[in-house]
PDB file of N, CA and C in Angstrom:
ATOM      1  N   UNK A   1      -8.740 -39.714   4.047  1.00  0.00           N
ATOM      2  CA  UNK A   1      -7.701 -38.860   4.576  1.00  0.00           C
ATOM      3  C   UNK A   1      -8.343 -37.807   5.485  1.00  0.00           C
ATOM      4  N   UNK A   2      -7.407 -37.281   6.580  1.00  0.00           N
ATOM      5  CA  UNK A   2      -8.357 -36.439   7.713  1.00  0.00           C
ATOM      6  C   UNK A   2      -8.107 -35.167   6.995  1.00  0.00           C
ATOM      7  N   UNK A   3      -9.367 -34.555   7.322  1.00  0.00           N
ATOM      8  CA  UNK A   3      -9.392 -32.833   7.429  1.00  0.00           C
ATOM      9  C   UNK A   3      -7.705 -32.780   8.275  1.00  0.00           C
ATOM     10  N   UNK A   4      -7.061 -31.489   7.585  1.00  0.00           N
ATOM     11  CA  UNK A   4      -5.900 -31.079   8.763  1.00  0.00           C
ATOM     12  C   UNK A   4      -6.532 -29.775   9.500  1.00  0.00           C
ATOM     13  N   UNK A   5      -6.579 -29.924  10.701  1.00  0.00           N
ATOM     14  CA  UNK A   5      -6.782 -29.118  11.890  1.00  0.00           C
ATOM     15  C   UNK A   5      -6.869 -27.622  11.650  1.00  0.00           C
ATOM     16  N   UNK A   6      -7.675 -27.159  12.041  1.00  0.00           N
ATOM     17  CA  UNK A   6      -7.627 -25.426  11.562  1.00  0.00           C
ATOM     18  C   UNK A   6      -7.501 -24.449  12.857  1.00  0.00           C
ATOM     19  N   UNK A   7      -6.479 -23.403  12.924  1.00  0.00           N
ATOM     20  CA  UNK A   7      -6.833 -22.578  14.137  1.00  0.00           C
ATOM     21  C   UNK A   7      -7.778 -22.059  14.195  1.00  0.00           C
ATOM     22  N   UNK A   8      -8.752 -21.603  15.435  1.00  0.00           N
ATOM     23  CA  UNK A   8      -9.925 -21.077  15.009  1.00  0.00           C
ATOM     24  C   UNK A   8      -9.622 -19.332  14.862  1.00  0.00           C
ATOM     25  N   UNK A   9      -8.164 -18.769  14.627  1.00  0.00           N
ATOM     26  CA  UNK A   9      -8.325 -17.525  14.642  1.00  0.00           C
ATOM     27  C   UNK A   9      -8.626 -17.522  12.969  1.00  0.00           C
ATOM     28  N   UNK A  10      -8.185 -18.771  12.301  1.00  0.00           N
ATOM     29  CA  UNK A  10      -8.443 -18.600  10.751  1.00  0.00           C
ATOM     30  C   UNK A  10     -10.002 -17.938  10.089  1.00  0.00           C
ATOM     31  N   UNK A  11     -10.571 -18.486  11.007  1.00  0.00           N
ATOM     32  CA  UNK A  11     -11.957 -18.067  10.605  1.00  0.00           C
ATOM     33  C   UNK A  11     -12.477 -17.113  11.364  1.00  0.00           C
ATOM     34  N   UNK A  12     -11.850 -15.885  11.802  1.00  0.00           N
ATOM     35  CA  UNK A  12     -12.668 -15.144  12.208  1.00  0.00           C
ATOM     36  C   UNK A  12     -12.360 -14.207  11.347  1.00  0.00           C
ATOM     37  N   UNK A  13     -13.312 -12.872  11.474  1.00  0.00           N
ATOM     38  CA  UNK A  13     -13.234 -12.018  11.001  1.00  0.00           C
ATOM     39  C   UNK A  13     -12.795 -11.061  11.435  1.00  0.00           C
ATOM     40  N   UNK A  14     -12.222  -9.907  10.402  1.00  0.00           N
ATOM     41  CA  UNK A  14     -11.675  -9.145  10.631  1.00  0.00           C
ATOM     42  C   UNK A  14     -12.350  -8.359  11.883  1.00  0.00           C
ATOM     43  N   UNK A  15     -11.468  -7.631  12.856  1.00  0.00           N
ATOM     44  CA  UNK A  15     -11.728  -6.696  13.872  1.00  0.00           C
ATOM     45  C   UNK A  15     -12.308  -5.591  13.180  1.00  0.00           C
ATOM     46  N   UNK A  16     -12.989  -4.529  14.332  1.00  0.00           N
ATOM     47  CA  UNK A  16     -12.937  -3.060  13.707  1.00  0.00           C
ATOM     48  C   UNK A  16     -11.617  -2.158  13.675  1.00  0.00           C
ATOM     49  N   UNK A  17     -10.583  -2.931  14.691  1.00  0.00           N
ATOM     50  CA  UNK A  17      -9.355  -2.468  14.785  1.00  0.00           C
ATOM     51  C   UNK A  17      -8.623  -2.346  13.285  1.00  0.00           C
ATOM     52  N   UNK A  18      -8.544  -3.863  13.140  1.00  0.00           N
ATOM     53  CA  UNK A  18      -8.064  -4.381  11.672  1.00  0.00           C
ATOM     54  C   UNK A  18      -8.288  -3.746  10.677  1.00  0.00           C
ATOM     55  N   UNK A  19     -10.050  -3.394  10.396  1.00  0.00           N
ATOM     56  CA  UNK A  19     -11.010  -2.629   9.552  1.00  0.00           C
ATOM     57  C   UNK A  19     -10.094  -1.158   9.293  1.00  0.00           C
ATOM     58  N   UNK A  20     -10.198  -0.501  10.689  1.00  0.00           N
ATOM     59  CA  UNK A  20      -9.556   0.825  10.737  1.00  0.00           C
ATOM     60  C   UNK A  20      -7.818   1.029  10.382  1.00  0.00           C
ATOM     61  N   UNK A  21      -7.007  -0.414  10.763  1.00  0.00           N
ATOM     62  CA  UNK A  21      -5.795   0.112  10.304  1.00  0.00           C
ATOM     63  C   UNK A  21      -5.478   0.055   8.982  1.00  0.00           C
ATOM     64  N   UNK A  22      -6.461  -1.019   7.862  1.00  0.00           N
ATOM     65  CA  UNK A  22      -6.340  -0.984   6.781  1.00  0.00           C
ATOM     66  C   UNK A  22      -7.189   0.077   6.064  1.00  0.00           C
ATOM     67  N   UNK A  23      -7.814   0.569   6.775  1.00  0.00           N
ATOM     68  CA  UNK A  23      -8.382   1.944   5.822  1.00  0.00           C
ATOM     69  C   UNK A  23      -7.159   2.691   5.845  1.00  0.00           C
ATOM     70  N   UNK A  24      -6.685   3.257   7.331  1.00  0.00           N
ATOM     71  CA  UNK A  24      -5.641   3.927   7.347  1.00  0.00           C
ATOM     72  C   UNK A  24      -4.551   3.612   6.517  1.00  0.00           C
ATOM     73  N   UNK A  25      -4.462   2.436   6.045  1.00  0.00           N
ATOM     74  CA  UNK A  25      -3.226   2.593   4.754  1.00  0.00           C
ATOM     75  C   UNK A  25      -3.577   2.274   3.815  1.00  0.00           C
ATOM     76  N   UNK A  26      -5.262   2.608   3.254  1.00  0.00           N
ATOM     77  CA  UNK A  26      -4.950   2.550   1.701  1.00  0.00           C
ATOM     78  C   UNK A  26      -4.773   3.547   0.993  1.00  0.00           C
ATOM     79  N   UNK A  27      -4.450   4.583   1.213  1.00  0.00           N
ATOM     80  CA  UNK A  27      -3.476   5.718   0.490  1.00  0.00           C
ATOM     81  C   UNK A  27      -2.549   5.058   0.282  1.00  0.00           C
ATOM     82  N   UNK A  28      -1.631   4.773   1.504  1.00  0.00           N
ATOM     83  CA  UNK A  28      -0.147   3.899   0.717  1.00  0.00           C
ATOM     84  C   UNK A  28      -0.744   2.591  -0.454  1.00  0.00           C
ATOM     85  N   UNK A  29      -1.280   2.091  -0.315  1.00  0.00           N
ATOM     86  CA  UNK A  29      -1.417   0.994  -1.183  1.00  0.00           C
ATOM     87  C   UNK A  29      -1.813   1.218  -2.606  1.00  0.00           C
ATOM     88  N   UNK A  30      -3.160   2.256  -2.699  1.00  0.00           N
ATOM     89  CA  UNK A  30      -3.222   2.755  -3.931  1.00  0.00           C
ATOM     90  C   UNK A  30      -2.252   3.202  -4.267  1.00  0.00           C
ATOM     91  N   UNK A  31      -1.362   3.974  -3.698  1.00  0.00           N
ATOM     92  CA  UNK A  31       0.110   4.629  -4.215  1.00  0.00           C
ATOM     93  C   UNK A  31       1.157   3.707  -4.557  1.00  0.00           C
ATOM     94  N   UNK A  32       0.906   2.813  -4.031  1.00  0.00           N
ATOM     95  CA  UNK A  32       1.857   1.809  -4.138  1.00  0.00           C
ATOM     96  C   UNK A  32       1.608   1.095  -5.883  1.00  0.00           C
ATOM     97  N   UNK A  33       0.689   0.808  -5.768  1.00  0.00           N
ATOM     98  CA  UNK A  33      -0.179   0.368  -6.921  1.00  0.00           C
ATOM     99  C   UNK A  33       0.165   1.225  -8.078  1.00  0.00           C
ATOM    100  N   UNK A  34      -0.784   2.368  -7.988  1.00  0.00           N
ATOM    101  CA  UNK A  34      -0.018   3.564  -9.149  1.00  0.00           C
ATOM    102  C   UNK A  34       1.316   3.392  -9.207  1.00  0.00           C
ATOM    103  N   UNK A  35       1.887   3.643  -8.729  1.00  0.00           N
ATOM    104  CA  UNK A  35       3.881   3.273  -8.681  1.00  0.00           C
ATOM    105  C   UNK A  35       3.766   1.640 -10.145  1.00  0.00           C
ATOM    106  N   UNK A  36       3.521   0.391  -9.219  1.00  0.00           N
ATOM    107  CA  UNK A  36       3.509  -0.315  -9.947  1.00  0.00           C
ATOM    108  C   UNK A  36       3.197  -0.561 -11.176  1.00  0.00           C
ATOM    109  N   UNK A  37       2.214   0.027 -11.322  1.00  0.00           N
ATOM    110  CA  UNK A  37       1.206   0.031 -13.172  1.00  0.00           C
ATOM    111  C   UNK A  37       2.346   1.506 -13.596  1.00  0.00           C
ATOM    112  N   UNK A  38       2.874   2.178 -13.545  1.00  0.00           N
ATOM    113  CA  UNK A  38       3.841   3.005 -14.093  1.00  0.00           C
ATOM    114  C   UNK A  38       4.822   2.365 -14.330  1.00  0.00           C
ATOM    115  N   UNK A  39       5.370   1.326 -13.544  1.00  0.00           N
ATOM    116  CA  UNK A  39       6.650   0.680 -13.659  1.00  0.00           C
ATOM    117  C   UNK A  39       6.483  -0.385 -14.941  1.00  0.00           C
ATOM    118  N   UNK A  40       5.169  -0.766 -14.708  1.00  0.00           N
ATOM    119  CA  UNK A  40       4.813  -1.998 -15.366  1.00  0.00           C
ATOM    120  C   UNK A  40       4.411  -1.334 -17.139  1.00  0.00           C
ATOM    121  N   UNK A  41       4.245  -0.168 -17.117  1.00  0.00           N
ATOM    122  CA  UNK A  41       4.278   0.847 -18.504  1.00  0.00           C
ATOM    123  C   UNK A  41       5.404   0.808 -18.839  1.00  0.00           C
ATOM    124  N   UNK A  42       6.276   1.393 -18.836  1.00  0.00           N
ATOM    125  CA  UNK A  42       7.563   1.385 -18.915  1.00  0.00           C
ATOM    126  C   UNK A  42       8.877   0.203 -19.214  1.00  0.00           C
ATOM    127  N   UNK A  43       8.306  -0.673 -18.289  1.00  0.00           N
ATOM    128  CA  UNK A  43       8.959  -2.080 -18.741  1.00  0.00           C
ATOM    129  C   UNK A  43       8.253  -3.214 -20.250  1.00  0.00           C
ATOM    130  N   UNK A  44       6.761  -2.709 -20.368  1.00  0.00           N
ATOM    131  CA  UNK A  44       6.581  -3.503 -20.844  1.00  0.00           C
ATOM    132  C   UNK A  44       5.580  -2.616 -22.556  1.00  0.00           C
ATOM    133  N   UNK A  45       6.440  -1.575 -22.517  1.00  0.00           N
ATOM    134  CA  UNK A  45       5.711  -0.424 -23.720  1.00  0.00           C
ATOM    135  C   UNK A  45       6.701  -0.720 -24.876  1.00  0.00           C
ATOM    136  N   UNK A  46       5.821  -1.076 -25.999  1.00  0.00           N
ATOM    137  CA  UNK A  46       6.588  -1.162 -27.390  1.00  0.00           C
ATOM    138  C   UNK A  46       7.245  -0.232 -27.516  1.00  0.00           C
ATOM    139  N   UNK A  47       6.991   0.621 -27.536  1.00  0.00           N
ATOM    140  CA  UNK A  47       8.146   1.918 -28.095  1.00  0.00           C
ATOM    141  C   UNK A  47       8.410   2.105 -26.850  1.00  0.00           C
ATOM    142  N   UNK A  48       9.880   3.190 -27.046  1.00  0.00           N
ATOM    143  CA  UNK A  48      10.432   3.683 -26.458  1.00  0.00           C
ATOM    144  C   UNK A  48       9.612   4.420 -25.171  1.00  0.00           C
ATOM    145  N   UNK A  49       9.594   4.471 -24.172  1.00  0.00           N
ATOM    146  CA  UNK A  49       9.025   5.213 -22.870  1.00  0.00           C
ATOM    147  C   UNK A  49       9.275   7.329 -23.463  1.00  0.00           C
ATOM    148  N   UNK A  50       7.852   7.521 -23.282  1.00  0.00           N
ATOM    149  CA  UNK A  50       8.022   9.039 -23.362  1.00  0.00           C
ATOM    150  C   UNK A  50       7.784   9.747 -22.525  1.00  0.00           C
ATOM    151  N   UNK A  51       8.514  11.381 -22.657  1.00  0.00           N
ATOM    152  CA  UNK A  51       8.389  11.876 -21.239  1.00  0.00           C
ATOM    153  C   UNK A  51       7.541  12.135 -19.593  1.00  0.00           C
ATOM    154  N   UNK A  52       5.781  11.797 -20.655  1.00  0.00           N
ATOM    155  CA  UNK A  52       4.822  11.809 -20.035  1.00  0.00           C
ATOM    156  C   UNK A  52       4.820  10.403 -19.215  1.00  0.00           C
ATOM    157  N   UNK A  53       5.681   9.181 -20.248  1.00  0.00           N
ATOM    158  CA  UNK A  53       5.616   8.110 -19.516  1.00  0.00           C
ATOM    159  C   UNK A  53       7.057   8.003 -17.894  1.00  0.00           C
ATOM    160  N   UNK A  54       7.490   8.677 -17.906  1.00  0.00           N
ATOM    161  CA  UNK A  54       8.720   9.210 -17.204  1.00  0.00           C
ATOM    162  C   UNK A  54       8.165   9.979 -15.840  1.00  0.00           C
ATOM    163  N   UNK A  55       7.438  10.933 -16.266  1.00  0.00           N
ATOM    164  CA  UNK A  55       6.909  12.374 -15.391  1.00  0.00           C
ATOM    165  C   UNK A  55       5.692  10.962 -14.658  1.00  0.00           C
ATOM    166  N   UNK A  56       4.983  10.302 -15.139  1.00  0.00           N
ATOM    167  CA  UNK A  56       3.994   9.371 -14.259  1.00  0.00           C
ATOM    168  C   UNK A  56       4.596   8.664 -13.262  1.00  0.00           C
ATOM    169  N   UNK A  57       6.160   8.158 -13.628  1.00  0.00           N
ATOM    170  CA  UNK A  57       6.701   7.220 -12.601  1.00  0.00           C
ATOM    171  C   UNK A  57       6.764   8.095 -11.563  1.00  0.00           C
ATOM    172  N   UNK A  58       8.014   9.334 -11.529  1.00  0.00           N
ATOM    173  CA  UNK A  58       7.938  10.055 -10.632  1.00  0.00           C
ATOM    174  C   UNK A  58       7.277  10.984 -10.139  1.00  0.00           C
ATOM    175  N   UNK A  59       6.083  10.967 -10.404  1.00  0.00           N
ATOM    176  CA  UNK A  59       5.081  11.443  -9.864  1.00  0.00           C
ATOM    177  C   UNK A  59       4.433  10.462  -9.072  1.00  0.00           C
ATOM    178  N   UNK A  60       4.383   9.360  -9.379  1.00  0.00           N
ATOM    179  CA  UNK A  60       3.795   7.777  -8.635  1.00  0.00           C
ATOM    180  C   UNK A  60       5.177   7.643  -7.421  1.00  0.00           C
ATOM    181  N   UNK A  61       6.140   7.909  -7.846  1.00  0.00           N
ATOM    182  CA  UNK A  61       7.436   7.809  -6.628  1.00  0.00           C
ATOM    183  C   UNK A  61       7.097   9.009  -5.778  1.00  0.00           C
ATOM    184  N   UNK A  62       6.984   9.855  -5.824  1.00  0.00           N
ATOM    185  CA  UNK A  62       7.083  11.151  -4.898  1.00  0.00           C
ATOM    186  C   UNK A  62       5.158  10.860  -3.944  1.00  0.00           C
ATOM    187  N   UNK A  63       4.253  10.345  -4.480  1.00  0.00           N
ATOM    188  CA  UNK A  63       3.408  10.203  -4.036  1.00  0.00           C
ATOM    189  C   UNK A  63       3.175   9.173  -2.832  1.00  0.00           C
ATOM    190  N   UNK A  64       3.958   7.586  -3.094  1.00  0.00           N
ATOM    191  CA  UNK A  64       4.361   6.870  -2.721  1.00  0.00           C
ATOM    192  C   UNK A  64       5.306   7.069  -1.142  1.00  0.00           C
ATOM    193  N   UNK A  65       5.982   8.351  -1.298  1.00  0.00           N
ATOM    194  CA  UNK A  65       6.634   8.338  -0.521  1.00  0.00           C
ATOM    195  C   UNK A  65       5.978   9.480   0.892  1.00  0.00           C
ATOM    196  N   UNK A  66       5.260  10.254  -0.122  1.00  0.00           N
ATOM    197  CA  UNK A  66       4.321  11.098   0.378  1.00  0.00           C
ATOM    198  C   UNK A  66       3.744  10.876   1.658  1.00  0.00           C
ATOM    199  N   UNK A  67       2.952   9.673   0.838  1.00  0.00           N
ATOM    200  CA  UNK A  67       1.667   8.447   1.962  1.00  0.00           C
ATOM    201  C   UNK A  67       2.199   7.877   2.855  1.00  0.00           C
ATOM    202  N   UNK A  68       3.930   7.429   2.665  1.00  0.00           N
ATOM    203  CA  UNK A  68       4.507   6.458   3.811  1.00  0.00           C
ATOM    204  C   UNK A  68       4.751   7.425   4.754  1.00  0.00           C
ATOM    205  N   UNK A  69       5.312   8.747   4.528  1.00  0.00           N
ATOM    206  CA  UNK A  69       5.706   9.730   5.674  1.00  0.00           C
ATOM    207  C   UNK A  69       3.851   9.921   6.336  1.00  0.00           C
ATOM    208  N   UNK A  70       2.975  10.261   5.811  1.00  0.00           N
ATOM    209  CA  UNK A  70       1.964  10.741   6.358  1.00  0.00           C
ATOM    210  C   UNK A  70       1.023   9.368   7.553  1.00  0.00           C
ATOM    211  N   UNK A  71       1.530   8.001   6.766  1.00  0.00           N
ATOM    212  CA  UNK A  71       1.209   7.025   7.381  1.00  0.00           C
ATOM    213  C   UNK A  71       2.223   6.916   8.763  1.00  0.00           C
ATOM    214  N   UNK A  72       3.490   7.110   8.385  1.00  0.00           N
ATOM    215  CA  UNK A  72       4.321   7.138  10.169  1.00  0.00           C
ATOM    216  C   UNK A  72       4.220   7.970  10.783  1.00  0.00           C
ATOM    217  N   UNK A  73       3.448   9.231  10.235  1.00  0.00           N
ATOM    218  CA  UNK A  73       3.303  10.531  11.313  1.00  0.00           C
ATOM    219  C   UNK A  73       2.616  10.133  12.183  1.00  0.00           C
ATOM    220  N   UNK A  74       1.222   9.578  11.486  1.00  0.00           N
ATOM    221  CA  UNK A  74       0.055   9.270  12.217  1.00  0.00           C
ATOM    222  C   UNK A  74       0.022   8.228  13.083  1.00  0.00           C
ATOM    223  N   UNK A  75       1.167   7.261  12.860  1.00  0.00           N
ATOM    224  CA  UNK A  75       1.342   6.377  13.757  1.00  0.00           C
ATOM    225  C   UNK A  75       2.210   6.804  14.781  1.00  0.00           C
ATOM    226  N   UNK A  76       3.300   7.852  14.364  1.00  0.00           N
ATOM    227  CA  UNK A  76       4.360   8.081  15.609  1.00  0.00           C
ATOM    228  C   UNK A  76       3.538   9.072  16.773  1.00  0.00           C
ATOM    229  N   UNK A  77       2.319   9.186  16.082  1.00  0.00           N
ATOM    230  CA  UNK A  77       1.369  10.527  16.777  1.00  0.00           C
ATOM    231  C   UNK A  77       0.718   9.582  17.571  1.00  0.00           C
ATOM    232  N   UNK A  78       0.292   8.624  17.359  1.00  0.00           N
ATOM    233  CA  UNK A  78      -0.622   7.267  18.211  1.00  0.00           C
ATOM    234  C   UNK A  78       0.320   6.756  19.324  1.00  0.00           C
ATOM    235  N   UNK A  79       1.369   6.715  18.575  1.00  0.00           N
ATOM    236  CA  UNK A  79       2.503   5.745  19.607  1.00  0.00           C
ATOM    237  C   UNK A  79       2.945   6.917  21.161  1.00  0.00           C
ATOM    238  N   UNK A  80       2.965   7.929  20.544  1.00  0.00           N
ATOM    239  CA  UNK A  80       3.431   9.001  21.725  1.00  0.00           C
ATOM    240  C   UNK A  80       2.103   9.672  22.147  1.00  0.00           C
ATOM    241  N   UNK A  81       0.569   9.243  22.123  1.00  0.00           N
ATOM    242  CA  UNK A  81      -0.194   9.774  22.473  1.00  0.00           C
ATOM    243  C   UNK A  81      -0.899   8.495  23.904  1.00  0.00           C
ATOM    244  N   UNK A  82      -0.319   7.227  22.976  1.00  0.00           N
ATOM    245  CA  UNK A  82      -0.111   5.847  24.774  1.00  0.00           C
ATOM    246  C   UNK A  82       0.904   5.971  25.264  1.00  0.00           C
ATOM    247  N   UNK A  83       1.584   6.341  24.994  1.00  0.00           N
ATOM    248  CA  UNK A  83       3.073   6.175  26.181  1.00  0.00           C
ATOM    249  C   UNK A  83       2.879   7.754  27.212  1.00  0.00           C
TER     250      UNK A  83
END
């Protein structure tokens, strides 16, 4: 059976562009993450969820949302600094 055909962008490696826009969002992602493992406490905790387990979500939500505003600043600041 044949090899199936590969694009050759599959195998390249990441840019420094690439490099730099994913640094630039791993604040959101760790935040994103924290969010998740709070959610994932909560859904999946024998006992009842306690307040500390409560105060983590929204503290993981308000952080979350934190990073996305600070991530579109910096981009709406890029976007109006080429145009």
């Amino acid at each position: 059976m044949a090899e199936p055909q590969r694009h050759p962008e599959e195998f390249r490696e990441p840019s420094t562009t690439d490099l730099a826009a994913i640094e630039q969002e791993m604040p959101l992602i760790e935040a994103e993450v924290m969010l998740l493992d709070a959610q994932i406490t909560l859904l999946f905790s024998d006992a009842a969820p306690s307040e500390v387990d409560w105060q983590r979500l929204r503290r993981a939500q308000r952080r979350v949302l934190r990073e996305a505003r600070a991530l579109l600043a910096v981009r709406n600041l890029s976007v109006r600094q080429v145009a």
